[in-house]
N, C-alpha and C. Protein backbone atom coordinates (compact mmCIF):
# COMPACT_ATOMS: atom_id res chain seq x y z
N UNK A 1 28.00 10.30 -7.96
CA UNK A 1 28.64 9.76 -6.78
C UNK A 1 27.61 8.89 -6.05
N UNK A 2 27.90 7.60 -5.81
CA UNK A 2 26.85 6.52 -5.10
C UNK A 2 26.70 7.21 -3.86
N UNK A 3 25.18 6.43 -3.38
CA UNK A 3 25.21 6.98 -1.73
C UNK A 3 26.00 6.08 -1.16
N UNK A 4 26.86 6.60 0.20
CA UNK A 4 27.62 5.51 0.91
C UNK A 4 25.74 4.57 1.86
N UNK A 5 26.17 3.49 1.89
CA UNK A 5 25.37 2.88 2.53
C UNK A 5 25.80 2.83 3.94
N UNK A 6 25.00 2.99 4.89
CA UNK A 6 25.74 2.87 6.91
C UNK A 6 24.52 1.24 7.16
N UNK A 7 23.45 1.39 6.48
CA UNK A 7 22.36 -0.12 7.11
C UNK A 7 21.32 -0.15 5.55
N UNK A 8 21.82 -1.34 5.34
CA UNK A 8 20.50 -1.68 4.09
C UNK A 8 20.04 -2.91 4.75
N UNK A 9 18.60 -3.30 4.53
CA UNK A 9 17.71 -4.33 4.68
C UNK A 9 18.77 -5.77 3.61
N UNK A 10 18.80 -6.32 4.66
CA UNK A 10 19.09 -7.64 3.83
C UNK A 10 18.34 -8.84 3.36
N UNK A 11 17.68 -7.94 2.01
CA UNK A 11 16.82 -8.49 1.09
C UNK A 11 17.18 -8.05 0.01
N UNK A 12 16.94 -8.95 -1.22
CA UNK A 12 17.45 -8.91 -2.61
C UNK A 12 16.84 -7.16 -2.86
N UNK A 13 17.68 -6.78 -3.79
CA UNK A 13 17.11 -5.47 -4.50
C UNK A 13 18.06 -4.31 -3.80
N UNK A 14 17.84 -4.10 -2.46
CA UNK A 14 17.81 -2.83 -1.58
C UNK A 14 19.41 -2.07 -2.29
N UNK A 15 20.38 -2.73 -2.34
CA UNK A 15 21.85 -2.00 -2.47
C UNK A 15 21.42 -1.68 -3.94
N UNK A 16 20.55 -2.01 -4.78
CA UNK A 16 20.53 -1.79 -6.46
C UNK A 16 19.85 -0.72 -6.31
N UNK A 17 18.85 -0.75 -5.52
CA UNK A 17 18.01 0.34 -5.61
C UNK A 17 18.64 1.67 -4.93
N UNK A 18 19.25 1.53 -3.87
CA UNK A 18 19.63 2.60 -3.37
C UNK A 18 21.25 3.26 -4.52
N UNK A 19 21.88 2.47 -4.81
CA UNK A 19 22.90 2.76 -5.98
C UNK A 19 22.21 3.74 -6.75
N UNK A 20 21.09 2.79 -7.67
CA UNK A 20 20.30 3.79 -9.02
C UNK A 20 19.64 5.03 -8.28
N UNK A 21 19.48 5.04 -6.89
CA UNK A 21 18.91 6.39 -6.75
C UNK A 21 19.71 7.20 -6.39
N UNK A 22 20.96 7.19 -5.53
CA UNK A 22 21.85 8.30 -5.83
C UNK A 22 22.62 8.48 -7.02
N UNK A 23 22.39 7.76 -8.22
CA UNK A 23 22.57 8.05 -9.01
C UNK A 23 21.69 9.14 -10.26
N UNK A 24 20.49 8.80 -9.46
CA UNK A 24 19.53 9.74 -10.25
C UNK A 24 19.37 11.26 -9.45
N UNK A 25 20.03 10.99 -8.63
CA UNK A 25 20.10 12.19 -7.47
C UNK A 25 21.30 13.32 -7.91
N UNK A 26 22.36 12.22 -8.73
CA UNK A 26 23.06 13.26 -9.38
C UNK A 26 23.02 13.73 -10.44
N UNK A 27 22.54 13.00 -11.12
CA UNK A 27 22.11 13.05 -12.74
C UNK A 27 21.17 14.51 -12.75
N UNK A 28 20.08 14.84 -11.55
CA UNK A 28 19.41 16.11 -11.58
C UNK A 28 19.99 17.17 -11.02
N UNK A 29 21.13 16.69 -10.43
CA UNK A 29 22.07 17.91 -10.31
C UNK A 29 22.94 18.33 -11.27
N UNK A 30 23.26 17.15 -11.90
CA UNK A 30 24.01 17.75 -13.08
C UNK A 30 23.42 18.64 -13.98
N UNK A 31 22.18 18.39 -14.37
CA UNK A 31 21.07 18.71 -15.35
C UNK A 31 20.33 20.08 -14.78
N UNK A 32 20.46 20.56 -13.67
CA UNK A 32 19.56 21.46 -12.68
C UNK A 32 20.63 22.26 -12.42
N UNK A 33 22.04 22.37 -12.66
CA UNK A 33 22.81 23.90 -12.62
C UNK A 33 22.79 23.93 -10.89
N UNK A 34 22.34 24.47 -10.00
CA UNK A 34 22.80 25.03 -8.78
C UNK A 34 21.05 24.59 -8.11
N UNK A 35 20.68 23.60 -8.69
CA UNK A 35 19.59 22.94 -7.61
C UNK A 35 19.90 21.34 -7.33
N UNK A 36 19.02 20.99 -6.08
CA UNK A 36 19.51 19.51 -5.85
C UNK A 36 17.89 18.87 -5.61
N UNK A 37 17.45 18.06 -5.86
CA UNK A 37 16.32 17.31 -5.61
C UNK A 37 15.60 17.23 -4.10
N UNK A 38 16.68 16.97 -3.33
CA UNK A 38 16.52 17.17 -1.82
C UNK A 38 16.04 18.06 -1.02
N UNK A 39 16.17 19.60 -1.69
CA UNK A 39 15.57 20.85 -1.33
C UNK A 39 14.29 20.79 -1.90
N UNK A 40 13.83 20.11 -2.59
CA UNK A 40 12.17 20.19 -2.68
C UNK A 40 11.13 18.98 -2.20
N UNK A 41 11.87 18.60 -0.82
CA UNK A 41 11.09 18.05 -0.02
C UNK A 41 10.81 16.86 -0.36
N UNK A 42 9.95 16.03 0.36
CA UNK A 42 9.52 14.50 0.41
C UNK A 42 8.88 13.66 -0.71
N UNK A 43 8.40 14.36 -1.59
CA UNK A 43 7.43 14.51 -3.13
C UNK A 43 9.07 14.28 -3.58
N UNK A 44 9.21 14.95 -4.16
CA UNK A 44 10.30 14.90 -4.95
C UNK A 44 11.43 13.75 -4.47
N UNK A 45 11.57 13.69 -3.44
CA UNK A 45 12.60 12.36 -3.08
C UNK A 45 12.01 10.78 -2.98
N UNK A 46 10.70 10.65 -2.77
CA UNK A 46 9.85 9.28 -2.87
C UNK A 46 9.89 9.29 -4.91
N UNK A 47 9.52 10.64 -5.53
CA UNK A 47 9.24 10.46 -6.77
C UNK A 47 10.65 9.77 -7.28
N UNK A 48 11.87 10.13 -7.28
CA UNK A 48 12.73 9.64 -7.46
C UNK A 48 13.28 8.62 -7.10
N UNK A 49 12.98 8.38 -5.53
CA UNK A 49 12.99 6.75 -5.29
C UNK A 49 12.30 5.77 -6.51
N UNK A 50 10.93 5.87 -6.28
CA UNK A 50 10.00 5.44 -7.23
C UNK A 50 10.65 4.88 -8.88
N UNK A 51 11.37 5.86 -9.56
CA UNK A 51 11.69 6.10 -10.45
C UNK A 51 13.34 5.28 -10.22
N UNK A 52 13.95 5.18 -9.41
CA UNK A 52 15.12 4.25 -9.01
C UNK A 52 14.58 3.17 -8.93
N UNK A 53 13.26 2.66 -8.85
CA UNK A 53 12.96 1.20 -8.35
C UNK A 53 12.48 0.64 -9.72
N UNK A 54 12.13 1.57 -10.52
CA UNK A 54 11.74 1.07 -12.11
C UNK A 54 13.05 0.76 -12.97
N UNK A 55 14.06 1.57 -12.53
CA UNK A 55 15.33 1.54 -13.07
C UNK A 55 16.26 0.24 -12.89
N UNK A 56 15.89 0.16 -11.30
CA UNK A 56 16.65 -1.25 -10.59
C UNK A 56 15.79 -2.24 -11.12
N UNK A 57 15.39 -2.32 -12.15
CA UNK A 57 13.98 -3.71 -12.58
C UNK A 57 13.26 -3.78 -11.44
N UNK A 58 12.67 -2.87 -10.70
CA UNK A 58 11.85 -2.73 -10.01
C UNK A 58 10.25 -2.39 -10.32
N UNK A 59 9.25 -2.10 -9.57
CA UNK A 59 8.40 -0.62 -9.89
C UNK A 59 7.81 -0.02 -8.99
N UNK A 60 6.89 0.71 -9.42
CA UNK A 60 6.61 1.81 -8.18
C UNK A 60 5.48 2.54 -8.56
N UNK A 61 4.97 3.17 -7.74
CA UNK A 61 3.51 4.28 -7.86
C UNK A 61 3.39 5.07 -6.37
N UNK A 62 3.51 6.13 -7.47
CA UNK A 62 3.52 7.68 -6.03
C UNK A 62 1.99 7.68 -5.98
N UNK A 63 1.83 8.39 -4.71
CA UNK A 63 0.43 8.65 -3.74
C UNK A 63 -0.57 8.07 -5.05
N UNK A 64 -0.44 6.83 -4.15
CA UNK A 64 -1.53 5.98 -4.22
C UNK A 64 -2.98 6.42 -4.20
N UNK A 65 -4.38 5.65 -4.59
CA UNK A 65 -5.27 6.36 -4.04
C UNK A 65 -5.77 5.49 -2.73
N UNK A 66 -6.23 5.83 -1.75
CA UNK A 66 -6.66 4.84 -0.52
C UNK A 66 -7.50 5.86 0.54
N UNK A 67 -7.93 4.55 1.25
CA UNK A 67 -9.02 5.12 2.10
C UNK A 67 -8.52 5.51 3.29
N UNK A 68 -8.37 6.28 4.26
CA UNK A 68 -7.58 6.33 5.38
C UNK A 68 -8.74 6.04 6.50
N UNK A 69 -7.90 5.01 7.64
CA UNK A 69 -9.49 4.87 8.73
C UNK A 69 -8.42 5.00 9.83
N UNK A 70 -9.41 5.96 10.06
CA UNK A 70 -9.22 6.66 11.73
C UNK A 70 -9.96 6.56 12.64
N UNK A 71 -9.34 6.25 13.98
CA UNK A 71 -10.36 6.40 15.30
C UNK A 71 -11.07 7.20 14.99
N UNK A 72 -11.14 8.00 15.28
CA UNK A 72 -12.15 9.66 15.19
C UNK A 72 -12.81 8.85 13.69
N UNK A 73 -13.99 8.95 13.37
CA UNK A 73 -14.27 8.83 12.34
C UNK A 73 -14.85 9.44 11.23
N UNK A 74 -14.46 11.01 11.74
CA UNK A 74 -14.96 12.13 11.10
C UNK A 74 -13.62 12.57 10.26
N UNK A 75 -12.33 11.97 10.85
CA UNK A 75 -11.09 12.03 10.03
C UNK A 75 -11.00 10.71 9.17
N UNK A 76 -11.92 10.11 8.77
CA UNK A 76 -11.18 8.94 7.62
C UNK A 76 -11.56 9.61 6.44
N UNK A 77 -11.48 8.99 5.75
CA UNK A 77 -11.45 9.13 4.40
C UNK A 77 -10.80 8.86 2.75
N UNK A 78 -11.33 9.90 1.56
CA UNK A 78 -10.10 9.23 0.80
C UNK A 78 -8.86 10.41 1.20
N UNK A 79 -7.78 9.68 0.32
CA UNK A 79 -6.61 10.20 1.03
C UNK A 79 -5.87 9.53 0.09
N UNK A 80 -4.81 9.23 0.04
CA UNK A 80 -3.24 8.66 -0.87
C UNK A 80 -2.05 8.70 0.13
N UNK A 81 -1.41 7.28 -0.50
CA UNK A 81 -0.41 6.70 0.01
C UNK A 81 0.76 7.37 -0.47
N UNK A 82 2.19 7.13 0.09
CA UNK A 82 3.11 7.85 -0.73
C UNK A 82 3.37 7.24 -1.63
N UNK A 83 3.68 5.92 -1.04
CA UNK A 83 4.28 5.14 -2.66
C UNK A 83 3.84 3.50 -2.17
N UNK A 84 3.91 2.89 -3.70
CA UNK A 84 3.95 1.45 -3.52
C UNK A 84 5.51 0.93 -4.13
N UNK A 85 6.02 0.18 -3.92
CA UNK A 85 7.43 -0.11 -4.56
C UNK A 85 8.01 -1.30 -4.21
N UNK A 86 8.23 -1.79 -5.41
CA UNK A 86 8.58 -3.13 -5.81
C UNK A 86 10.22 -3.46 -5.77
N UNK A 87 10.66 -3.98 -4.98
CA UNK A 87 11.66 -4.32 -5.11
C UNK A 87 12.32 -5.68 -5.24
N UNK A 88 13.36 -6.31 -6.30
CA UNK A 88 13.21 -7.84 -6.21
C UNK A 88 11.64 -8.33 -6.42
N UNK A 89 11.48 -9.26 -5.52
CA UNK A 89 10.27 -9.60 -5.75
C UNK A 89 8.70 -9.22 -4.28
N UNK A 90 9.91 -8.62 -3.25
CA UNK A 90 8.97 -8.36 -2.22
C UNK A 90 8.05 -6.50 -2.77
N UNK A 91 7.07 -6.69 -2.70
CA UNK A 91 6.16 -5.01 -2.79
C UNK A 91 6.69 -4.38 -1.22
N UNK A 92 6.57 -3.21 -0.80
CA UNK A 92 6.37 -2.21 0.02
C UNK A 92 5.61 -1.19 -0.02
N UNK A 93 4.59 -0.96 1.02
CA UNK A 93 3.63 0.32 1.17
C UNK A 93 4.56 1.23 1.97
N UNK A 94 5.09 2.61 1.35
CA UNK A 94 5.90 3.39 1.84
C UNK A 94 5.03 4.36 1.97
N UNK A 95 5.26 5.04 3.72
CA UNK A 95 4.95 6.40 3.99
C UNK A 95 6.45 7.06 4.53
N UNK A 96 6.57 7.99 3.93
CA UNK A 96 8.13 9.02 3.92
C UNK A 96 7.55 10.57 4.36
N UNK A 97 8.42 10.98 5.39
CA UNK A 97 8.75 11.97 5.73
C UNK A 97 10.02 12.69 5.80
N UNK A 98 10.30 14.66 5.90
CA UNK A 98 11.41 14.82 5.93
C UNK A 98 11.85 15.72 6.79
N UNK A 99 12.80 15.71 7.82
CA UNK A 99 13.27 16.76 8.52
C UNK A 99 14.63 17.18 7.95
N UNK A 100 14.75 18.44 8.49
CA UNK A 100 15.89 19.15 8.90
C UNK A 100 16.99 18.46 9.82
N UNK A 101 16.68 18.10 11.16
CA UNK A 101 17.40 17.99 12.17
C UNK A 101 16.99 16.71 12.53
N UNK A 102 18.19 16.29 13.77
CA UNK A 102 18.26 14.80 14.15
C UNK A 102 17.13 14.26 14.57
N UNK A 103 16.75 15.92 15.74
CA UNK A 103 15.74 15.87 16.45
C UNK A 103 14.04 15.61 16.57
N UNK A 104 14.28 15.61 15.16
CA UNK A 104 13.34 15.38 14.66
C UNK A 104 12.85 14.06 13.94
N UNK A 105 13.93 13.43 13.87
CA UNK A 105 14.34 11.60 13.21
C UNK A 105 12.96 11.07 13.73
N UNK A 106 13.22 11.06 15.20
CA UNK A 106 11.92 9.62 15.96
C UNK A 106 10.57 9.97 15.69
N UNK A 107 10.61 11.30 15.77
CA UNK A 107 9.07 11.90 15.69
C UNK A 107 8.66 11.68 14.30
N UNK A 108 9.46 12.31 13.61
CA UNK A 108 8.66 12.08 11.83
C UNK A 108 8.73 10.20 11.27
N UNK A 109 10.13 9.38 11.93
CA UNK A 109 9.32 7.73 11.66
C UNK A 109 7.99 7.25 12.34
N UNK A 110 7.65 7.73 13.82
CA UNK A 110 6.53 7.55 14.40
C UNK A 110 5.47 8.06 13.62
N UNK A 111 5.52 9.09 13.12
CA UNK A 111 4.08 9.70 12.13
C UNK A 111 4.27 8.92 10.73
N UNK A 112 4.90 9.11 10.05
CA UNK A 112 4.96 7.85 9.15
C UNK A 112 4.74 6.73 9.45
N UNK A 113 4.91 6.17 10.53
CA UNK A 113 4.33 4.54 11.15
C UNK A 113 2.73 4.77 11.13
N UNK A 114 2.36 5.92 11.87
CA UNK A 114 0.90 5.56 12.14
C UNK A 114 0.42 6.15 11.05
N UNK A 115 1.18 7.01 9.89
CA UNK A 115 0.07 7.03 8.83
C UNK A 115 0.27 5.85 8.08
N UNK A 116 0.95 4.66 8.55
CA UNK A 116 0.70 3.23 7.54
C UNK A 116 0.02 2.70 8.05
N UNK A 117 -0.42 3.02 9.41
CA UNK A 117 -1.19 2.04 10.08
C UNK A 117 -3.03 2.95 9.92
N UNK A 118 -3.09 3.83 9.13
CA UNK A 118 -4.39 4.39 8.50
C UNK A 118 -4.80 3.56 7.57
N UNK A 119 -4.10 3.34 6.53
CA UNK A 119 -4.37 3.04 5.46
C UNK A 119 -4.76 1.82 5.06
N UNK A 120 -6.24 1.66 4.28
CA UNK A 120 -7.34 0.71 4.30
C UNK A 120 -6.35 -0.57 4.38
N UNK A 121 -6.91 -1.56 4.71
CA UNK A 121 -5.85 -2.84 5.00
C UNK A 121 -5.94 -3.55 3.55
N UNK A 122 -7.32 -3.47 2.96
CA UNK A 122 -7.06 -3.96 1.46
C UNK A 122 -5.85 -3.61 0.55
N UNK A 123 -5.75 -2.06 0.81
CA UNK A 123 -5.07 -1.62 0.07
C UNK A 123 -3.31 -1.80 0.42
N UNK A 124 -3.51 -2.52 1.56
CA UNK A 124 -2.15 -2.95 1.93
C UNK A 124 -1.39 -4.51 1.68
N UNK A 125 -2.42 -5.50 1.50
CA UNK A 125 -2.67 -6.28 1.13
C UNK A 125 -1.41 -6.72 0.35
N UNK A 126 -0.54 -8.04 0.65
CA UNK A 126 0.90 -8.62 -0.21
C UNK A 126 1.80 -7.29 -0.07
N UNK A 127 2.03 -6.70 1.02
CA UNK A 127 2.77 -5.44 0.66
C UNK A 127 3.12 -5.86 2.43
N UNK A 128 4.61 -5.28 2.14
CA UNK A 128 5.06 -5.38 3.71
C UNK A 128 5.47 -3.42 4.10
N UNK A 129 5.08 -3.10 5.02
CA UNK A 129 5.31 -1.35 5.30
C UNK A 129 6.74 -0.86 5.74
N UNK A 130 6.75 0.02 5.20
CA UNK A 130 8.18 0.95 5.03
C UNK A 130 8.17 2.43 5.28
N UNK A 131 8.13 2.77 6.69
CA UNK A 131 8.46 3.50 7.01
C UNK A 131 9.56 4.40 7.22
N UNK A 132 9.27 5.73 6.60
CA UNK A 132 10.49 6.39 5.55
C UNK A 132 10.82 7.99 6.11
N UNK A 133 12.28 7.73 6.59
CA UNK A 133 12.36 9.58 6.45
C UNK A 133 13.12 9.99 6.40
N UNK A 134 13.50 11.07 5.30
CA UNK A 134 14.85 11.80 4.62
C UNK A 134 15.17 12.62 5.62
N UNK A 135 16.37 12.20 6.14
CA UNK A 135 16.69 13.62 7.06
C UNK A 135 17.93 14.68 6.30
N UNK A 136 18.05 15.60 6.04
CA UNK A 136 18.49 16.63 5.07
C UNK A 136 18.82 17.44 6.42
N UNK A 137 19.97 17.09 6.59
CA UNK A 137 20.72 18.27 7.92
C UNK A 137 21.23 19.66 7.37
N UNK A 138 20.57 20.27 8.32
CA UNK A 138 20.80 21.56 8.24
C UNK A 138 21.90 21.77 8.83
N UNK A 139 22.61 22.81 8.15
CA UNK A 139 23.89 23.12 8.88
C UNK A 139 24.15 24.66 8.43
N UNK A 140 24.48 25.51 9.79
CA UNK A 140 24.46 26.98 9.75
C UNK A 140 25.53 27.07 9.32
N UNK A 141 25.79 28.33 8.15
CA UNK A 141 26.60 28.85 7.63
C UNK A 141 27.90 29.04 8.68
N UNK A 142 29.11 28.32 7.98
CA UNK A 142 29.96 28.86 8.57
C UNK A 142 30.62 27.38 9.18
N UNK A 143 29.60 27.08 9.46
CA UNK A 143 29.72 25.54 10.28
C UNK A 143 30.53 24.38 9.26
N UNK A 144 31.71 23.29 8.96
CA UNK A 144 32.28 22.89 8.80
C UNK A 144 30.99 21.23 7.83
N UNK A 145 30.36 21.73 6.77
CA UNK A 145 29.67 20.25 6.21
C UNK A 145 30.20 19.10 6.35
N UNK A 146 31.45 18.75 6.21
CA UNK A 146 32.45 17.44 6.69
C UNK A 146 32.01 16.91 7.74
N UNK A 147 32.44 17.60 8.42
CA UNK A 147 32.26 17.52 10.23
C UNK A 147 30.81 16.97 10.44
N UNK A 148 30.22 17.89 10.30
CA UNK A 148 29.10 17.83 10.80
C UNK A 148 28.25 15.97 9.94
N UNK A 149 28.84 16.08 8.96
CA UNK A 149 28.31 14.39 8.23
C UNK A 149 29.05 13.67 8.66
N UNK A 150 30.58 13.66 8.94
CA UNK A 150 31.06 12.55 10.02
C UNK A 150 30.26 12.55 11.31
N UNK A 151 29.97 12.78 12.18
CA UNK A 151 29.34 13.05 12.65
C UNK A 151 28.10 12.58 12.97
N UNK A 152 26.93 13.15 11.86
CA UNK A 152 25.22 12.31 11.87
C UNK A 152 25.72 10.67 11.75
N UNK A 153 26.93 10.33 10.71
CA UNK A 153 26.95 8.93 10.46
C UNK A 153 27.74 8.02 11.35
N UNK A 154 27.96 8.59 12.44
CA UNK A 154 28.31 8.29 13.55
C UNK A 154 27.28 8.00 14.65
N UNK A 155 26.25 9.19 14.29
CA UNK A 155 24.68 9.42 15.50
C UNK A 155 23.95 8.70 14.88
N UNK A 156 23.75 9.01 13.36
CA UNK A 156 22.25 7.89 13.22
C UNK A 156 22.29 7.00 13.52
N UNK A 157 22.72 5.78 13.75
CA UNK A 157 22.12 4.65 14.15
C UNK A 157 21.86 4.39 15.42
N UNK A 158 22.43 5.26 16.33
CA UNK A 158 21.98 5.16 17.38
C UNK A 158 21.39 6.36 18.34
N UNK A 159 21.39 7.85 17.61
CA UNK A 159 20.02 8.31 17.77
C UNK A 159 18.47 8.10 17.23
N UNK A 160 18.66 7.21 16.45
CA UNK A 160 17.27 6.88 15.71
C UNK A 160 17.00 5.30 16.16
N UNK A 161 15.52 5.27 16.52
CA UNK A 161 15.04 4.10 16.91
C UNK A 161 15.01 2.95 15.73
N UNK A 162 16.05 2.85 14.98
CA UNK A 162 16.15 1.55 14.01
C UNK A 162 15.20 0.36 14.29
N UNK A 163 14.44 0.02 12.93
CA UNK A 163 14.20 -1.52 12.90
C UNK A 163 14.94 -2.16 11.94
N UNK A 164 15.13 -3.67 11.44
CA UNK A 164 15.83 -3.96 10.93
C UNK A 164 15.21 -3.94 9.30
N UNK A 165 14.18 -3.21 9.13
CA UNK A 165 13.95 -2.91 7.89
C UNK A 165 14.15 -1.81 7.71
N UNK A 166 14.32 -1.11 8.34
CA UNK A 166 15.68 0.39 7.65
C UNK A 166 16.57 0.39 7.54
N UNK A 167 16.63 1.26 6.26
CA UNK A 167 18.13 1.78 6.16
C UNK A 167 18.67 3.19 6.33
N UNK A 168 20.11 3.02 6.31
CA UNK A 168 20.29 4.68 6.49
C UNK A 168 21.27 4.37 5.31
N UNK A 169 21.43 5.69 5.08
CA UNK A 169 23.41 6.29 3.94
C UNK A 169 22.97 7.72 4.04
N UNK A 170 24.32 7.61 3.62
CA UNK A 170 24.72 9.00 3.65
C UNK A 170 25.09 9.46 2.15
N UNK A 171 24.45 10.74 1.29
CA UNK A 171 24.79 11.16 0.41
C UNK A 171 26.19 12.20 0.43
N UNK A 172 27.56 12.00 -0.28
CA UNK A 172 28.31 12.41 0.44
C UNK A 172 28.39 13.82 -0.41
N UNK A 173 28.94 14.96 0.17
CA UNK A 173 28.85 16.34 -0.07
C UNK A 173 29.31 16.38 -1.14
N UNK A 174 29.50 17.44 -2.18
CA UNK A 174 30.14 17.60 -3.51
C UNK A 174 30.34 19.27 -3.33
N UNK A 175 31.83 19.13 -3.27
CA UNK A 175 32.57 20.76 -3.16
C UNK A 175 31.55 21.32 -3.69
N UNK A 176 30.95 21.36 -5.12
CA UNK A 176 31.15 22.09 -5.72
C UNK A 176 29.90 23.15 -5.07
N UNK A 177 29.21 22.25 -4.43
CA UNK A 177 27.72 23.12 -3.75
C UNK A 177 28.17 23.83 -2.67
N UNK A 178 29.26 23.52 -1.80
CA UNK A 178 29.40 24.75 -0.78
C UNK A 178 29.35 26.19 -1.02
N UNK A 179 29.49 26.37 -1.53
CA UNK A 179 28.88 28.01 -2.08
C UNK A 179 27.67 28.59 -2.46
N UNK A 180 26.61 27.73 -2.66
CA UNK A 180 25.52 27.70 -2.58
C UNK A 180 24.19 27.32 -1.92
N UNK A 181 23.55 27.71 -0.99
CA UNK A 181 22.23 27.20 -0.40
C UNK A 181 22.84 26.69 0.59
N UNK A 182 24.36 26.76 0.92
CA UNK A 182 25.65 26.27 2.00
C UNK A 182 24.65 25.72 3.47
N UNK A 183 23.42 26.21 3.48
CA UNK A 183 22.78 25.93 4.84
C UNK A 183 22.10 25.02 4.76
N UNK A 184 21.90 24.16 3.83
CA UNK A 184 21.32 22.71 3.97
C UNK A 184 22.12 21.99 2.91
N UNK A 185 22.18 20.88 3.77
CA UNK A 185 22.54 19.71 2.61
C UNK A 185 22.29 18.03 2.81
N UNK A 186 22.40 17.34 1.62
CA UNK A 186 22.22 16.26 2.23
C UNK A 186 22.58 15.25 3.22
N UNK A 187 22.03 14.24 3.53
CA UNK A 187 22.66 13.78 4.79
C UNK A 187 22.14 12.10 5.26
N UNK A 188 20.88 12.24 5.34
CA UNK A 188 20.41 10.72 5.75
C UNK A 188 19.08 10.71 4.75
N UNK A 189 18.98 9.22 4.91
CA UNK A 189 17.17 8.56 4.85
C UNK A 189 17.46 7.31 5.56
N UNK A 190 16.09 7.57 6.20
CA UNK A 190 16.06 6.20 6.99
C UNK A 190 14.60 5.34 6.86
């Protein structure tokens, strides 16, 4: 099942890439019995991005190696990027984060902003930054998953401080998981 798209960047690539990755999003559910990719956090959802952007005639490389420079200068160092990723013909230096809750949207793009703004400038070099974060709404048992995703895709765009190089969609629910792990599911990236 494609992700529905709510805001893609209007630049060549972005709708191909985001297609091939909820498509690879289901493909490991099909293959994974009663697991989903999304429950194992930010690693696993950049790796699969990554792997959607090679697919879309793209490419990509998870945690990079790079130098991180910090005020304090007892915190720089080496360190790794999340990803580099090629799309069309523009590169992106992606740092991705992931919450639970809405509430958490502004805070985890702000820390992803300033960990792009660490990272050695060489190593940023022909690359424009993409600041990234899966939000995977939690929803308490009992509570109505429908609802509650009409709903975020109603709030995200305007509880979250959008630039016009994000995107959001929504991965849409699949019966067949309500009976399982019922307290999280997917929901946004932005």
């Amino acid at each position: 099942m494609p992700l529905e798209r709510l805001r893609v960047p209007e630049r060549h690539g972005w709708s191909e890439l985001l297609d091939t990755w909820g498509r690879l999003l289901d493909r490991y559910e099909e293959l994974a019995g009663d697991d989903v990719a999304y429950w194992h956090g930010e690693n696993s959802l950049t790796a699969s991005l990554a792997a959607a952007a090679w697919l879309a005639n793209g490419a990509a490389l998870v945690e990079f190696e790079t130098k991180r420079i910090r005020l304090i200068r007892k915190q720089s160092g080496s360190g790794a990027g999340d990803a580099y990723v090629c799309i069309g013909k523009d590169w992106y230096t992606v740092e991705a984060k992931l919450c639970w809750y809405f509430e958490e949207l502004d805070h985890n793009l702000a820390a992803a902003r300033s960990n792009l703004q660490t990272i050695r400038a060489e190593d940023k070099e022909g690359t424009q930054a993409v600041a990234l974060c899966y939000c995977v709404l939690y929803i308490p048992k009992g509570k109505s998953a429908a609802r509650a995703i009409e709903k975020g895709k109603a709030d995200v765009c305007r509880n979250a401080s959008l630039d016009r190089k994000s995107c959001s969609h929504t991965l849409p629910w699949r019966s067949k998981r309500q009976n399982t792990r019922a307290s999280s599911i997917p929901a946004w990236s932005l």
